[in-house]
C-alpha atoms as a PDB file:
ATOM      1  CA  UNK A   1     169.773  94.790   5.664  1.00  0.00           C
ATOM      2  CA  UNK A   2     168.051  97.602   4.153  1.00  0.00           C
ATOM      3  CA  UNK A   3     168.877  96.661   0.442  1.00  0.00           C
ATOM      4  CA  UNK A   4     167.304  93.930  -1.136  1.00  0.00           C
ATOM      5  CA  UNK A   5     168.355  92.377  -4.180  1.00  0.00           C
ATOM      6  CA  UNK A   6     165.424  91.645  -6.822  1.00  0.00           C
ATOM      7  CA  UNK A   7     164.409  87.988  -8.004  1.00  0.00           C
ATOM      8  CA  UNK A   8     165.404  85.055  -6.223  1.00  0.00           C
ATOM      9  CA  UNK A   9     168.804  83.466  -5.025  1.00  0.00           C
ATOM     10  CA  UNK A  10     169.884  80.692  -7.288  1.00  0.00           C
ATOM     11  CA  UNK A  11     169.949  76.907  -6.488  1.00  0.00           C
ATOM     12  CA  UNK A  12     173.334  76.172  -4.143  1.00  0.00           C
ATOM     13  CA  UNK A  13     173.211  79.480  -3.252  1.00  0.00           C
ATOM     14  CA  UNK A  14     174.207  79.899   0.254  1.00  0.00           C
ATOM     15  CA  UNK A  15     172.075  82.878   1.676  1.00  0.00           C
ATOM     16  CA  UNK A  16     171.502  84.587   5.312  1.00  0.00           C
ATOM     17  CA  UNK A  17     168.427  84.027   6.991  1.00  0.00           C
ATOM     18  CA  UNK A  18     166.178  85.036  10.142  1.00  0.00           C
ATOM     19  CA  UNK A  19     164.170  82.687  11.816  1.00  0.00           C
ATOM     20  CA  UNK A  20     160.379  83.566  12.357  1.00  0.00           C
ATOM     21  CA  UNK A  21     157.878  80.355  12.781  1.00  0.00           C
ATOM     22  CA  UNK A  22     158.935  77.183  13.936  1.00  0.00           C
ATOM     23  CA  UNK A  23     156.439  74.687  13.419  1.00  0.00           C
ATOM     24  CA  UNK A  24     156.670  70.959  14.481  1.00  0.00           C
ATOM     25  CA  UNK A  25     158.240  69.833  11.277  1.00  0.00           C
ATOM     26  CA  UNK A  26     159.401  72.821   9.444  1.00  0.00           C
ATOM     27  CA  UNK A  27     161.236  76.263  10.034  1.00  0.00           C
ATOM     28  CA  UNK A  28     159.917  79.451   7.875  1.00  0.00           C
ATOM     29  CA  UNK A  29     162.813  81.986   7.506  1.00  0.00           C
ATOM     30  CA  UNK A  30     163.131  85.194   6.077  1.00  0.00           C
ATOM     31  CA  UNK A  31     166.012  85.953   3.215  1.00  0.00           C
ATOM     32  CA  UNK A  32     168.344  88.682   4.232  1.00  0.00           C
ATOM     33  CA  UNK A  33     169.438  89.760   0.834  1.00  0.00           C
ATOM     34  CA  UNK A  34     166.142  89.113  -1.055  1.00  0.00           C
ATOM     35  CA  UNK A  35     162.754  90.620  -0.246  1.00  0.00           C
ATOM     36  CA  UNK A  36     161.166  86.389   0.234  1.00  0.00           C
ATOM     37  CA  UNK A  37     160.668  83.626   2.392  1.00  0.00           C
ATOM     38  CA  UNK A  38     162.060  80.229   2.222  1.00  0.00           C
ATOM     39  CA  UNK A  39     161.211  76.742   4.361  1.00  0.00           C
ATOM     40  CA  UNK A  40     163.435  74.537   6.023  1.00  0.00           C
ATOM     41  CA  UNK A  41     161.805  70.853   6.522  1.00  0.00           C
ATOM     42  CA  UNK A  42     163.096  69.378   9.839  1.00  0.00           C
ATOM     43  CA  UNK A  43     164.749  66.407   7.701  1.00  0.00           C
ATOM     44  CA  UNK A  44     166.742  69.330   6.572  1.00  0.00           C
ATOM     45  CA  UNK A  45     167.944  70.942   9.968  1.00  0.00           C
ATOM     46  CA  UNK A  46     170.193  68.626  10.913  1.00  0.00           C
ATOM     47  CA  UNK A  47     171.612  65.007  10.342  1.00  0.00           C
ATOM     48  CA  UNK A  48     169.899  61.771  12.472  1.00  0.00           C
ATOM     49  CA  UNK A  49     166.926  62.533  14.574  1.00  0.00           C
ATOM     50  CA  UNK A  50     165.217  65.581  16.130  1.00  0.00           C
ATOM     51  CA  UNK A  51     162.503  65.604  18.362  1.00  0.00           C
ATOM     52  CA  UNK A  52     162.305  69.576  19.495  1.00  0.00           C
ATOM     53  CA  UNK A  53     163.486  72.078  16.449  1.00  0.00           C
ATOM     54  CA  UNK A  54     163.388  74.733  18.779  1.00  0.00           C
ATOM     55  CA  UNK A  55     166.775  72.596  20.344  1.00  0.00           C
ATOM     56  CA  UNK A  56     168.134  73.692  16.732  1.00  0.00           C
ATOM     57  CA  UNK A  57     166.675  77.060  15.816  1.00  0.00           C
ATOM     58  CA  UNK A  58     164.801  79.940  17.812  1.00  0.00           C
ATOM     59  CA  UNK A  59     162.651  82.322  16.216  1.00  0.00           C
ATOM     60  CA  UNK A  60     164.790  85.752  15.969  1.00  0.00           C
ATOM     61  CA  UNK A  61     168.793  84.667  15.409  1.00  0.00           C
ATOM     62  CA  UNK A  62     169.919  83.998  12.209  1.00  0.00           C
ATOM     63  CA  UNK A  63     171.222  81.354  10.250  1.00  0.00           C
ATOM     64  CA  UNK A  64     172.623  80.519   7.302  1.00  0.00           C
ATOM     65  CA  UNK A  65     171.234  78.046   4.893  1.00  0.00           C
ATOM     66  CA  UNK A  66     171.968  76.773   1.240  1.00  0.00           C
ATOM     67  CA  UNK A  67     169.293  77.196  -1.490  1.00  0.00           C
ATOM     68  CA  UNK A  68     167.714  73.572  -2.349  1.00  0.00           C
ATOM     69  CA  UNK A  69     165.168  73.909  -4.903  1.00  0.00           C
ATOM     70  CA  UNK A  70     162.826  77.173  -6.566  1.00  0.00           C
ATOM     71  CA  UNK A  71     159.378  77.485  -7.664  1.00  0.00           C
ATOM     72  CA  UNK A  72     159.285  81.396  -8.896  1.00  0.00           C
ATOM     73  CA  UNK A  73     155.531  80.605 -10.191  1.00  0.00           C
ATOM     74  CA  UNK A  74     154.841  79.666  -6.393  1.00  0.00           C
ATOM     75  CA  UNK A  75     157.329  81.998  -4.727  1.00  0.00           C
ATOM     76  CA  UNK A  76     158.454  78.497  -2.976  1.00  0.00           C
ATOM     77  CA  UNK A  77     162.241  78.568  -1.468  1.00  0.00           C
ATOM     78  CA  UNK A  78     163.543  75.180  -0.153  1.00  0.00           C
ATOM     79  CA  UNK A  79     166.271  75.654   2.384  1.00  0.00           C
ATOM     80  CA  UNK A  80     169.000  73.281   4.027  1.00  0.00           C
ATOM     81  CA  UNK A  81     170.600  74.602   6.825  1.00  0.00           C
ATOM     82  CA  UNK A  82     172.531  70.583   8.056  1.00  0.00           C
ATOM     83  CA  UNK A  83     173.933  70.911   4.385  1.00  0.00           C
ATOM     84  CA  UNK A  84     176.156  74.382   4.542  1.00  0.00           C
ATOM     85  CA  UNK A  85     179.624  73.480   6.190  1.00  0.00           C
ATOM     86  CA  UNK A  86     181.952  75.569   8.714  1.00  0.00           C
ATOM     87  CA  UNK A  87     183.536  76.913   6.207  1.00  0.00           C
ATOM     88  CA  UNK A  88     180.897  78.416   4.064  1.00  0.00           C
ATOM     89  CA  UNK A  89     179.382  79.235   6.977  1.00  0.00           C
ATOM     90  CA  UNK A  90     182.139  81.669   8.140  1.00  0.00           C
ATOM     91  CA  UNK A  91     182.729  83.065   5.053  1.00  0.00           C
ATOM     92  CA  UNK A  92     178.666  84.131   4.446  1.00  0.00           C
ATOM     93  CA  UNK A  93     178.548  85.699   7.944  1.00  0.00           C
ATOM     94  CA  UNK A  94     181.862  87.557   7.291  1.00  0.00           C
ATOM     95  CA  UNK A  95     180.598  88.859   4.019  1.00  0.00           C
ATOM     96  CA  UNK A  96     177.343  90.019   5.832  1.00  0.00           C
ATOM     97  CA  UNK A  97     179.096  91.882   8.528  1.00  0.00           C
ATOM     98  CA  UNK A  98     180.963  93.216   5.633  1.00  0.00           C
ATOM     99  CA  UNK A  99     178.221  94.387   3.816  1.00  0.00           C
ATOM    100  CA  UNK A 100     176.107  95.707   6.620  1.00  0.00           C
ATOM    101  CA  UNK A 101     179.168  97.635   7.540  1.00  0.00           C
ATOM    102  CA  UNK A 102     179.641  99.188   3.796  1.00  0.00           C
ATOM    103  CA  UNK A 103     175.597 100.337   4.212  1.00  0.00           C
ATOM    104  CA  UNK A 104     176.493 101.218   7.838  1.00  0.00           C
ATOM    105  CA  UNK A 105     178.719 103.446   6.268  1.00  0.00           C
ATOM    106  CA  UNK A 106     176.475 104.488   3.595  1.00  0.00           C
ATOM    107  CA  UNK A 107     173.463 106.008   5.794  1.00  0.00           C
ATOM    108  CA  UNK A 108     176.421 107.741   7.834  1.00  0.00           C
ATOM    109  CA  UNK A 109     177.233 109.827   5.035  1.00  0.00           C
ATOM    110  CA  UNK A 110     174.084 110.202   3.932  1.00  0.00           C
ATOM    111  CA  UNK A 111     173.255 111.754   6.937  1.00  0.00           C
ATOM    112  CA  UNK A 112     175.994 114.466   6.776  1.00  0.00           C
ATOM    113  CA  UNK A 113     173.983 115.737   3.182  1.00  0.00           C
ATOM    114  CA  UNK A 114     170.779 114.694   4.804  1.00  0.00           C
ATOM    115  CA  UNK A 115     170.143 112.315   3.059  1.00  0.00           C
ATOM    116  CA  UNK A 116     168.251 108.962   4.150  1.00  0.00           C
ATOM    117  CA  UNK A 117     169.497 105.584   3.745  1.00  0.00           C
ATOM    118  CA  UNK A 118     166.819 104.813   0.642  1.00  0.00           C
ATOM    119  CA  UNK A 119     168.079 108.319  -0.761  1.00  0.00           C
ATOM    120  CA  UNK A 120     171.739 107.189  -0.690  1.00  0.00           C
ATOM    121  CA  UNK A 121     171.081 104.078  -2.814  1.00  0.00           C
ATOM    122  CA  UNK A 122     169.674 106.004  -5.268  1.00  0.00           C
ATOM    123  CA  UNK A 123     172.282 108.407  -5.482  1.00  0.00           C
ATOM    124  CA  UNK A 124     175.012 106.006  -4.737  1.00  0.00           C
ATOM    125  CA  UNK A 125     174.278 102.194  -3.682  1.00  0.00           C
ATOM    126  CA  UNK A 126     171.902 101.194  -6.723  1.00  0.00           C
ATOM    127  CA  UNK A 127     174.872 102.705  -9.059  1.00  0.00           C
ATOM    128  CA  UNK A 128     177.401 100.781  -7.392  1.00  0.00           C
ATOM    129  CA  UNK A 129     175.520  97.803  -7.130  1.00  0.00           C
ATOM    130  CA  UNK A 130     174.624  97.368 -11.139  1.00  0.00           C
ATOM    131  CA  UNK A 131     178.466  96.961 -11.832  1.00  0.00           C
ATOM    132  CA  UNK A 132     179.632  95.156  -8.371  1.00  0.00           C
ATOM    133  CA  UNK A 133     176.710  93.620  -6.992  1.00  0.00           C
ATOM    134  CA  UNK A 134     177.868  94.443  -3.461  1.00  0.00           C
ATOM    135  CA  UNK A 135     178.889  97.581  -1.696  1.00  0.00           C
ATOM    136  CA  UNK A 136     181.733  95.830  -0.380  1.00  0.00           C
ATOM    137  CA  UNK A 137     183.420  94.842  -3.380  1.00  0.00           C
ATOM    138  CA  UNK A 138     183.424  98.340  -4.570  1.00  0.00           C
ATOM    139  CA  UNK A 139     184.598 100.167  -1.473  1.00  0.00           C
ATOM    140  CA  UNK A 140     187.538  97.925  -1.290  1.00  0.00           C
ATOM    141  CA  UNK A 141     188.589  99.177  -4.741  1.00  0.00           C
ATOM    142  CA  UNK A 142     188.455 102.528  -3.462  1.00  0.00           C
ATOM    143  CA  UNK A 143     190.668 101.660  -0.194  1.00  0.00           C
ATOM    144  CA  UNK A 144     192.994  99.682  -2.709  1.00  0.00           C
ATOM    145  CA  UNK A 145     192.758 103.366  -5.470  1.00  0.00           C
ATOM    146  CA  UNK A 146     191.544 101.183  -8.064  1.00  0.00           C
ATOM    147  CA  UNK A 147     187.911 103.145  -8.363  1.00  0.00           C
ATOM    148  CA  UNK A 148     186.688 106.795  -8.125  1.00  0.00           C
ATOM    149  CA  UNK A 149     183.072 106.396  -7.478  1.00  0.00           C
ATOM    150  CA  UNK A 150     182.687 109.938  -9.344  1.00  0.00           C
ATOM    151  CA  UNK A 151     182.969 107.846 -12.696  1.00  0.00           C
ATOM    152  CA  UNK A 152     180.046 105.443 -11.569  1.00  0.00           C
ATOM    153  CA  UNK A 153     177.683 108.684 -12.155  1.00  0.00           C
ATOM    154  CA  UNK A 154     177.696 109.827  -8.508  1.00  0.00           C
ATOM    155  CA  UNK A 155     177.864 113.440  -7.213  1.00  0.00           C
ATOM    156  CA  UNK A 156     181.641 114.694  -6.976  1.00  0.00           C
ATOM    157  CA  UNK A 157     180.533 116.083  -3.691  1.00  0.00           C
ATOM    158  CA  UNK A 158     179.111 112.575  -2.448  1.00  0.00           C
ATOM    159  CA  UNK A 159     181.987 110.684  -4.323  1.00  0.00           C
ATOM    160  CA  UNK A 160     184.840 112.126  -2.304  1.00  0.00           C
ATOM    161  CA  UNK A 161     183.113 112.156   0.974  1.00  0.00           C
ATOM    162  CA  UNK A 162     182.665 108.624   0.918  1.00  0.00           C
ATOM    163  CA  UNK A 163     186.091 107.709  -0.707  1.00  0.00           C
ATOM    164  CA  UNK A 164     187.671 109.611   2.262  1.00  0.00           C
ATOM    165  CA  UNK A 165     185.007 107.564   5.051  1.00  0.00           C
ATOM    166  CA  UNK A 166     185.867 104.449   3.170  1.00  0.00           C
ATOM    167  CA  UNK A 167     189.459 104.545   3.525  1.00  0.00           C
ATOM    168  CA  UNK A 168     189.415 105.774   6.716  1.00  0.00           C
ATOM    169  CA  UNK A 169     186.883 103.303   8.049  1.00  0.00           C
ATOM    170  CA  UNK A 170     187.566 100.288   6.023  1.00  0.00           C
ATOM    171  CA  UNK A 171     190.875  98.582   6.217  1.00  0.00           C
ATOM    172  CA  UNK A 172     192.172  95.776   3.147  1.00  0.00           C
ATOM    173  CA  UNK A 173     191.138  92.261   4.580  1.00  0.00           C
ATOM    174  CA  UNK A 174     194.186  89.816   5.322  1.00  0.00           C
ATOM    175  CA  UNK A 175     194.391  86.987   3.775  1.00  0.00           C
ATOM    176  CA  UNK A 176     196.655  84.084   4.850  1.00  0.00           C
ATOM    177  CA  UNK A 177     198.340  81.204   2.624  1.00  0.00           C
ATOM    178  CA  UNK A 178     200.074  78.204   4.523  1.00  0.00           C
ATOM    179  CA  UNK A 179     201.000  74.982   3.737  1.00  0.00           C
ATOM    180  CA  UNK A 180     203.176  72.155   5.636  1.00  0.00           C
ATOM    181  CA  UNK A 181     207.050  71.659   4.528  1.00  0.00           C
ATOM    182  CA  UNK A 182     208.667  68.168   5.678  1.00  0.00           C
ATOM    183  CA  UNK A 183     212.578  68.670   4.817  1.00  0.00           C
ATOM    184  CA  UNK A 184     215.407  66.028   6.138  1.00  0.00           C
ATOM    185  CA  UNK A 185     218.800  64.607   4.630  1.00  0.00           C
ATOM    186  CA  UNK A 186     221.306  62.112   5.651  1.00  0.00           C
ATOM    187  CA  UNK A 187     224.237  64.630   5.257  1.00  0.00           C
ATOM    188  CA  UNK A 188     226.260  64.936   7.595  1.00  0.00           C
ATOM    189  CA  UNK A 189     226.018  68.180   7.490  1.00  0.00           C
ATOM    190  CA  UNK A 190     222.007  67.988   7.698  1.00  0.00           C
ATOM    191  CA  UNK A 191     221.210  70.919  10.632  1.00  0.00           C
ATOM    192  CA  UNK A 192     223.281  73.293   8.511  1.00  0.00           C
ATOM    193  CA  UNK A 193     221.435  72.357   5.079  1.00  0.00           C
ATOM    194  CA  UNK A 194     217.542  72.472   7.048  1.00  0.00           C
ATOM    195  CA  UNK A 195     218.700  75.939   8.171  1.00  0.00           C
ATOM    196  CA  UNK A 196     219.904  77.017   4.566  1.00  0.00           C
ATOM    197  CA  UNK A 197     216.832  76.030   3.114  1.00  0.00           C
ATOM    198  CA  UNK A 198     214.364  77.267   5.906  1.00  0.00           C
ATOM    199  CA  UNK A 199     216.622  81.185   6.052  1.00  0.00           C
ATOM    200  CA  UNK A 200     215.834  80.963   2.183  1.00  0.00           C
ATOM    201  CA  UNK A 201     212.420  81.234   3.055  1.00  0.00           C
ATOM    202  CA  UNK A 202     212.752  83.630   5.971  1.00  0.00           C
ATOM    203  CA  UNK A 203     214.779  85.927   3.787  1.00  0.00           C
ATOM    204  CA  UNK A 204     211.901  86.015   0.987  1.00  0.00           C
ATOM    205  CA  UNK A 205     208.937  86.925   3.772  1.00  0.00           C
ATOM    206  CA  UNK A 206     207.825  83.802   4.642  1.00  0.00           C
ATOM    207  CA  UNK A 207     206.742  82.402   7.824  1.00  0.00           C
ATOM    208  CA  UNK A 208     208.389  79.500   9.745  1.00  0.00           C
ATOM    209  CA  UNK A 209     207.147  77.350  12.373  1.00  0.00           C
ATOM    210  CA  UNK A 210     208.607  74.723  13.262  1.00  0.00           C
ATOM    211  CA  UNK A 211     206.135  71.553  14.447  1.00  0.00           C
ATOM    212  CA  UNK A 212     208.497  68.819  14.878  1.00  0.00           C
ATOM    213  CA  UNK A 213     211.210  67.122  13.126  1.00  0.00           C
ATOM    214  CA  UNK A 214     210.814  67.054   9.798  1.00  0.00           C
ATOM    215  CA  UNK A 215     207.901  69.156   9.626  1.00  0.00           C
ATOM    216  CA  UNK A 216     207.816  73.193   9.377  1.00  0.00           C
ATOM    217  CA  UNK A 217     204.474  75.417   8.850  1.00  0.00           C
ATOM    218  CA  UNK A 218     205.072  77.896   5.822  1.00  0.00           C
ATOM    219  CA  UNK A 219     202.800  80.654   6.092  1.00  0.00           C
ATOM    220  CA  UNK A 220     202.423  84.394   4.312  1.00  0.00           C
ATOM    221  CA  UNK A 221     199.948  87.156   5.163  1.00  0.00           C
ATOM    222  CA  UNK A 222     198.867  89.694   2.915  1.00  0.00           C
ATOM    223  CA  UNK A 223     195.956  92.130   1.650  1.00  0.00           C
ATOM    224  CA  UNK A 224     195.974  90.483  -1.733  1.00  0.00           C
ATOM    225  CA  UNK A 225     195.334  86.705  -1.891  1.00  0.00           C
ATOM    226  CA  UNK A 226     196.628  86.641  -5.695  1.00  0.00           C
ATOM    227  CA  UNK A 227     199.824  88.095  -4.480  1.00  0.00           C
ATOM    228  CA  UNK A 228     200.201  86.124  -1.307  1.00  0.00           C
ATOM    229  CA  UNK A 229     199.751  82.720  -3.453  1.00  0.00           C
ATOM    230  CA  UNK A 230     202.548  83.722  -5.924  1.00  0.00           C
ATOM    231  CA  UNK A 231     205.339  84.837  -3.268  1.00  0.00           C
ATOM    232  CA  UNK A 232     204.516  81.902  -1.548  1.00  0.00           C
ATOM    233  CA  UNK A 233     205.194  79.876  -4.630  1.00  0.00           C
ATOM    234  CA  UNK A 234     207.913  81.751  -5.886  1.00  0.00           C
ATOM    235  CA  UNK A 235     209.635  81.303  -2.515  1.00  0.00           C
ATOM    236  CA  UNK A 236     208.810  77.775  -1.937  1.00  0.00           C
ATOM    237  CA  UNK A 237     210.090  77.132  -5.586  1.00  0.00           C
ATOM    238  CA  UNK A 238     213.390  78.613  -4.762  1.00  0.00           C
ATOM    239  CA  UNK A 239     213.837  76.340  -1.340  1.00  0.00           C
ATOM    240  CA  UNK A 240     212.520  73.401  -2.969  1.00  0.00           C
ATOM    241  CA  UNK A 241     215.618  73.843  -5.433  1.00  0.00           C
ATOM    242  CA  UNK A 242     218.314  74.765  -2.940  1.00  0.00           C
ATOM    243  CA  UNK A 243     216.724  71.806  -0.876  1.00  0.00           C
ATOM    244  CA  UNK A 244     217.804  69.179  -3.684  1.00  0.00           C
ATOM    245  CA  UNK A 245     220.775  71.143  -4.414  1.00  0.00           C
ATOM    246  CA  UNK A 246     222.238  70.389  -0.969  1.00  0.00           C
ATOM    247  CA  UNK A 247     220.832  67.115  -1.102  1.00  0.00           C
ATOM    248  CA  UNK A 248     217.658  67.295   1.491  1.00  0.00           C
ATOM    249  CA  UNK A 249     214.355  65.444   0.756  1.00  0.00           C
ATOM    250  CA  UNK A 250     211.681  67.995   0.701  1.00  0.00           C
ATOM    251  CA  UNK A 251     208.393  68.896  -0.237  1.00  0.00           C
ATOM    252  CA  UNK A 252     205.882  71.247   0.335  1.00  0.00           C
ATOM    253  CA  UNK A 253     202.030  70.590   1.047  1.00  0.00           C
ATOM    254  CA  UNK A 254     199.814  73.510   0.768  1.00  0.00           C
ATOM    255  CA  UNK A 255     196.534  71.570   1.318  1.00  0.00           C
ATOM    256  CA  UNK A 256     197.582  70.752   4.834  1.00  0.00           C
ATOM    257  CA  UNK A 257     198.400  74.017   6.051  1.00  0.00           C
END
């Protein structure tokens, strides 16, 4: 990554890193985003015992760790990479490759005004990144028409050239909301009242699977994660009160989905 953000990460941050010594008992890294180094003692590469870090880490590939403790006065970063999970994980090297992709982007268009990449951040990145702190975050408000970058302070020229790259190149992320429904009822009517209850759903957008009796997966995909979360509530609401209306047991898990 050509930019790099000034200062240090904070404490819990979870950061990108490239390997580049490792010794018998600790890993030196380099920080992606910040111009620094950080350490990662072997107690902190992974759980139980090691006896070869290079079984764990190779100098080169990246990784992605979670900021333990600072010491500014001695430039000192202490890393953890056993403590980030899957999920943070995925997310940090998604918003990397998201990232390098906006600055991708970025030097392309700087090219076409012949430009370099460290010209285009001062003309454009550094501009966007004092209000969003990523380029990311900003070009998605351009692909979503909620930001001309002309009113950032960059070049109308510039501005609409990478507006129209932007929405050409980058497409709205989807985001997916799910949760688990279990629905049943003693009527004797019952298959008729599950399938009133689960067309309710079908008929609002909503995603049905069904995983065996009485469980259903609910699921929604959208661009917007606030507006996924509140048609999936507003339809689940709405089947939850037909459900006891026709007298079915139901309820909806969203943690499990």
């Amino acid at each position: 990554m050509f930019y790099k953000k000034k200062g240090f990460p904070e404490v819990n941050d979870v950061v990108m890193c490239t390997v580049k010594r490792v010794l018998s008992h600790s890993v030196f890294v380099s920080l992606e985003e910040y111009d620094k180094e950080g350490m990662v003692h072997i107690s902190e590469v992974s759980p139980g015992r090691i006896r070869n870090l290079r079984d764990y880490v190779v100098e080169g590939k990246k990784i992605v760790c979670k900021v333990l403790r600072l010491n500014q006065e001695r430039g000192q970063i202490d890393l953890s990479l056993r403590r980030v999970n899957l999920s943070q994980k995925k997310k940090k090297i998604d918003d990397y490759k998201q990232e390098m992709k906006a600055e991708k982007l970025l030097e392309n268009v700087g090219r076409e005004f012949k430009f370099n990449l460290d010209r285009m951040y001062k003309e454009v990145g550094d501009k966007i990144l004092e209000k969003y702190g990523s380029l990311t975050e900003a070009f998605q408000e351009v692909v979503n028409d909620e930001l001309k970058l002309n009113k950032l302070g960059i070049k109308e020229d510039v501005s609409k050239r990478i507006e129209l790259v932007v929405k050409e190149k980058m497409k709205p992320p989807i985001v997916s909301v799910k949760g688990i429904l279990k629905i049943s009822t003693k009527e004797s009517n019952g298959i008729e009242i599950i399938k009133n209850v689960l067309n309710n759903l079908v008929n609002k957008g909503i995603n049905v699977t069904y995983l065996g009796a009485p469980k259903y997966r609910i699921s929604l995909e959208d661009e917007d994660y606030k507006k996924a979360e509140s048609k999936l509530k507003d339809a689940m609401d709405s089947s939850l009160q037909l459900a006891k209306k026709l007298k079915a047991d139901a309820e909806f898990d969203r943690k499990n989905g």
